[in-house]
N, C-alpha and C. Protein backbone atom coordinates (compact mmCIF):
# COMPACT_ATOMS: atom_id res chain seq x y z
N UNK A 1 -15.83 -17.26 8.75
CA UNK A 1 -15.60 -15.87 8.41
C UNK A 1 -16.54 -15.46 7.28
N UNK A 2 -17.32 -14.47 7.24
CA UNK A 2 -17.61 -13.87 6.22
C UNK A 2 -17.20 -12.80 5.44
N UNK A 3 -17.30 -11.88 4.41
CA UNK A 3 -16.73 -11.65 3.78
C UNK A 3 -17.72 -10.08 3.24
N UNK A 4 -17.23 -9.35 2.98
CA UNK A 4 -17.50 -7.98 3.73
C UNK A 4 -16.52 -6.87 2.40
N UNK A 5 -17.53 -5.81 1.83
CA UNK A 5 -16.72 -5.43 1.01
C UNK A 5 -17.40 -3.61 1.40
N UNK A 6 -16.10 -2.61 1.67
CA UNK A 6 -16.33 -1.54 2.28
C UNK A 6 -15.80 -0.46 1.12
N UNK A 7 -17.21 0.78 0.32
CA UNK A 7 -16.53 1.55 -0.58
C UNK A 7 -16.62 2.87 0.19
N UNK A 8 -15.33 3.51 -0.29
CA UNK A 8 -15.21 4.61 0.42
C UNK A 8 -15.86 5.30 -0.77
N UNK A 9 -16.52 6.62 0.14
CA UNK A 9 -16.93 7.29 -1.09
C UNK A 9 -16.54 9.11 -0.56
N UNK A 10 -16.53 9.82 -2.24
CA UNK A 10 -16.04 11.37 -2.08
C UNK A 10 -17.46 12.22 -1.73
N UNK A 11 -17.53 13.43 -1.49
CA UNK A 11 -18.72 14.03 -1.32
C UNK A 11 -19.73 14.37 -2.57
N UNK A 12 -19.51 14.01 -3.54
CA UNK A 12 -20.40 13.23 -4.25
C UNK A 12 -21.03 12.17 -4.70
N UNK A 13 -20.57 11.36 -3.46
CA UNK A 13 -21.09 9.45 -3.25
C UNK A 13 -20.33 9.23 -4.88
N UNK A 14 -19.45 9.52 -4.89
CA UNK A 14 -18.59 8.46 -6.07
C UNK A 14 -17.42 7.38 -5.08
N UNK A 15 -17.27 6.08 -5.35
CA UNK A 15 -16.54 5.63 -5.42
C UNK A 15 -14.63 6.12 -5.10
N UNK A 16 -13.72 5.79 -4.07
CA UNK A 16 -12.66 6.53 -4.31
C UNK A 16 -11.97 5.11 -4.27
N UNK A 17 -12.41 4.19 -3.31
CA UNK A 17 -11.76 3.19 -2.87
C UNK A 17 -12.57 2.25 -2.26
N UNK A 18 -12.04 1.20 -2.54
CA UNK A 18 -12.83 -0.47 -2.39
C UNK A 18 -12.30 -1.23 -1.27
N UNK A 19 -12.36 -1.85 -0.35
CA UNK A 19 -11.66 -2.87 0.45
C UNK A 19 -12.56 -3.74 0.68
N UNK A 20 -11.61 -4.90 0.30
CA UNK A 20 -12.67 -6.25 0.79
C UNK A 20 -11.73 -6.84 2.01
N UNK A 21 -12.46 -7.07 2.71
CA UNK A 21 -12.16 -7.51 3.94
C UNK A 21 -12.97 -9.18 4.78
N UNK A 22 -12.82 -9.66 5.71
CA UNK A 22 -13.48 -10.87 6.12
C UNK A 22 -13.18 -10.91 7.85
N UNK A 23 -14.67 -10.74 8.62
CA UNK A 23 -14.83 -10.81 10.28
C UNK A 23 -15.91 -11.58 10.40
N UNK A 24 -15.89 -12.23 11.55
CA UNK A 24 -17.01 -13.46 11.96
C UNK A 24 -18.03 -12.35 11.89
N UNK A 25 -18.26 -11.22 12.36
CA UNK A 25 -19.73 -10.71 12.60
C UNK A 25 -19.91 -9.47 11.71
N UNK A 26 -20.78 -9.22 11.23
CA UNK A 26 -20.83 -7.51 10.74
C UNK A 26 -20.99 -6.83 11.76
N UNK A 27 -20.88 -6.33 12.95
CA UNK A 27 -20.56 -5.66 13.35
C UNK A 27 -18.99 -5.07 13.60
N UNK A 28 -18.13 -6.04 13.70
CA UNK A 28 -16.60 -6.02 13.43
C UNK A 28 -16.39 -5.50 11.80
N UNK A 29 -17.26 -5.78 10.87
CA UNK A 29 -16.78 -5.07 9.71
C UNK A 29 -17.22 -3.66 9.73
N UNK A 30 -18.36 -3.44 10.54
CA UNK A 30 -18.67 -2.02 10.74
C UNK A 30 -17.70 -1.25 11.56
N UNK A 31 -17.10 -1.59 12.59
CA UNK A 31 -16.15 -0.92 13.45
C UNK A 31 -15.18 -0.25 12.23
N UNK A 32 -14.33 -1.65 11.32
CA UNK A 32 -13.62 -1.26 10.40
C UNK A 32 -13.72 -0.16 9.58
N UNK A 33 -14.80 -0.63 9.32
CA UNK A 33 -15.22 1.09 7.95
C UNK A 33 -15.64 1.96 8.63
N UNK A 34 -15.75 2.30 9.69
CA UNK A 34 -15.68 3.31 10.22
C UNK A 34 -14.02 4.28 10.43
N UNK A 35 -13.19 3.54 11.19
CA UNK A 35 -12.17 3.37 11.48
C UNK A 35 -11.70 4.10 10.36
N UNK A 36 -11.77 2.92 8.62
CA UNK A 36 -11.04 2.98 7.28
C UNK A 36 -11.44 4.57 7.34
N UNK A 37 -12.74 4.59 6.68
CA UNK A 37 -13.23 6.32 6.60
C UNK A 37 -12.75 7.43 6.89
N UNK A 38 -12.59 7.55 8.79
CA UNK A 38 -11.69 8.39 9.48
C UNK A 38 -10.10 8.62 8.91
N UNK A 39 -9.48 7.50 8.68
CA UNK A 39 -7.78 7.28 8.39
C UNK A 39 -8.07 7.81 7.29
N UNK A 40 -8.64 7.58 6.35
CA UNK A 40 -8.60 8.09 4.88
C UNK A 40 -8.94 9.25 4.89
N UNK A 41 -9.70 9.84 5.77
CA UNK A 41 -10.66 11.44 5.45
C UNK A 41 -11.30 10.92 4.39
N UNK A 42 -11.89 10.27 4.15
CA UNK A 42 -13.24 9.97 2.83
C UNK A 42 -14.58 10.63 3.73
N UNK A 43 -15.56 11.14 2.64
CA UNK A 43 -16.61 11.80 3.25
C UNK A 43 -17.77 10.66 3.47
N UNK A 44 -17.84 9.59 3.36
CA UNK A 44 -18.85 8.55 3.72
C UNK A 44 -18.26 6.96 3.07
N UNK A 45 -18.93 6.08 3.54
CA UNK A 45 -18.83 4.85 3.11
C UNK A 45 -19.79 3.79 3.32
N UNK A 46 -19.98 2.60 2.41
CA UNK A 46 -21.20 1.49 2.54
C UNK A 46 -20.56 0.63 2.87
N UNK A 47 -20.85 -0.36 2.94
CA UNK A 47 -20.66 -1.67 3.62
C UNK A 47 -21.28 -2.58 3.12
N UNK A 48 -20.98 -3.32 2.34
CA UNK A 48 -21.65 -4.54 1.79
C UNK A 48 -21.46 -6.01 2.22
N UNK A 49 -22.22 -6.97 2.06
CA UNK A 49 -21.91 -8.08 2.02
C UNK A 49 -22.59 -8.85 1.09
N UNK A 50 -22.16 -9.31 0.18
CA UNK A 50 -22.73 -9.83 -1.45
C UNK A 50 -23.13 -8.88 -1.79
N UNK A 51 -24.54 -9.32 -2.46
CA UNK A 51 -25.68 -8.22 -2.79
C UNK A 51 -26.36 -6.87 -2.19
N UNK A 52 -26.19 -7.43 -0.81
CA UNK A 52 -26.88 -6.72 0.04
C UNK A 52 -26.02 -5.12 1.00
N UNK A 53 -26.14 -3.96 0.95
CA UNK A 53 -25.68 -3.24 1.42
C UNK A 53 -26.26 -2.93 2.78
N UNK A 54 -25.44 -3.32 3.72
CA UNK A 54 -25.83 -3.58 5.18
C UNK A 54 -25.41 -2.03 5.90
N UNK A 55 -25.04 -1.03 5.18
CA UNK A 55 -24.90 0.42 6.07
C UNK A 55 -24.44 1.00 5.45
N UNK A 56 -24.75 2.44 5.38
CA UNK A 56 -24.16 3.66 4.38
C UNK A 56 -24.00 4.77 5.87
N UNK A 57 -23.03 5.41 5.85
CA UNK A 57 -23.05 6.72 7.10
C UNK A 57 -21.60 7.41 6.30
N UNK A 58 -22.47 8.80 6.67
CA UNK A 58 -21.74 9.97 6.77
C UNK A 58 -20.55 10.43 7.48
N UNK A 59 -19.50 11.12 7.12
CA UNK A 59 -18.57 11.73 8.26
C UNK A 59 -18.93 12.51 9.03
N UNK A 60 -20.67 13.12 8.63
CA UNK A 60 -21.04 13.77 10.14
C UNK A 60 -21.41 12.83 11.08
N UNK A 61 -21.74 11.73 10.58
CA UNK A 61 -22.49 10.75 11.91
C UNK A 61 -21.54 10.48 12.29
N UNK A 62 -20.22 10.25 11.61
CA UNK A 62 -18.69 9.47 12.31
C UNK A 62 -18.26 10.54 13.56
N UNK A 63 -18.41 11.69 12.98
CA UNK A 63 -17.88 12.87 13.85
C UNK A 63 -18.90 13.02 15.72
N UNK A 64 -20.12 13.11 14.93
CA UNK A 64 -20.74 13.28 16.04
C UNK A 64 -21.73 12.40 16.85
């Protein structure tokens, strides 16, 4: 398992909420923060794993 840390962010890319989470693939952590984003109504979120930030998207890309 790896280990996968997803920040929700407000429409000023601040920080609202953190989840760390753990799926064999990043793509399963991407499904998630997508998913998280929607349930929350947060206006975007990244996706990290360690150091490295593996995806940032918008609630317009979620939408459309």
């Amino acid at each position: 398992m790896a280990r996968f840390r997803v920040y929700l962010l407000d429409g000023k890319s601040r920080i609202v909420s953190v989840e760390d989470v753990e799926f064999e693939l990043s793509h399963e952590a991407l499904a998630f923060a997508r998913r998280l984003v929607a349930n929350r109504q947060s206006h975007a979120f990244e996706l990290w794993q360690g150091r490295d930030r593996l995806h940032k998207e918008g609630r317009t890309a979620l939408c459309g």
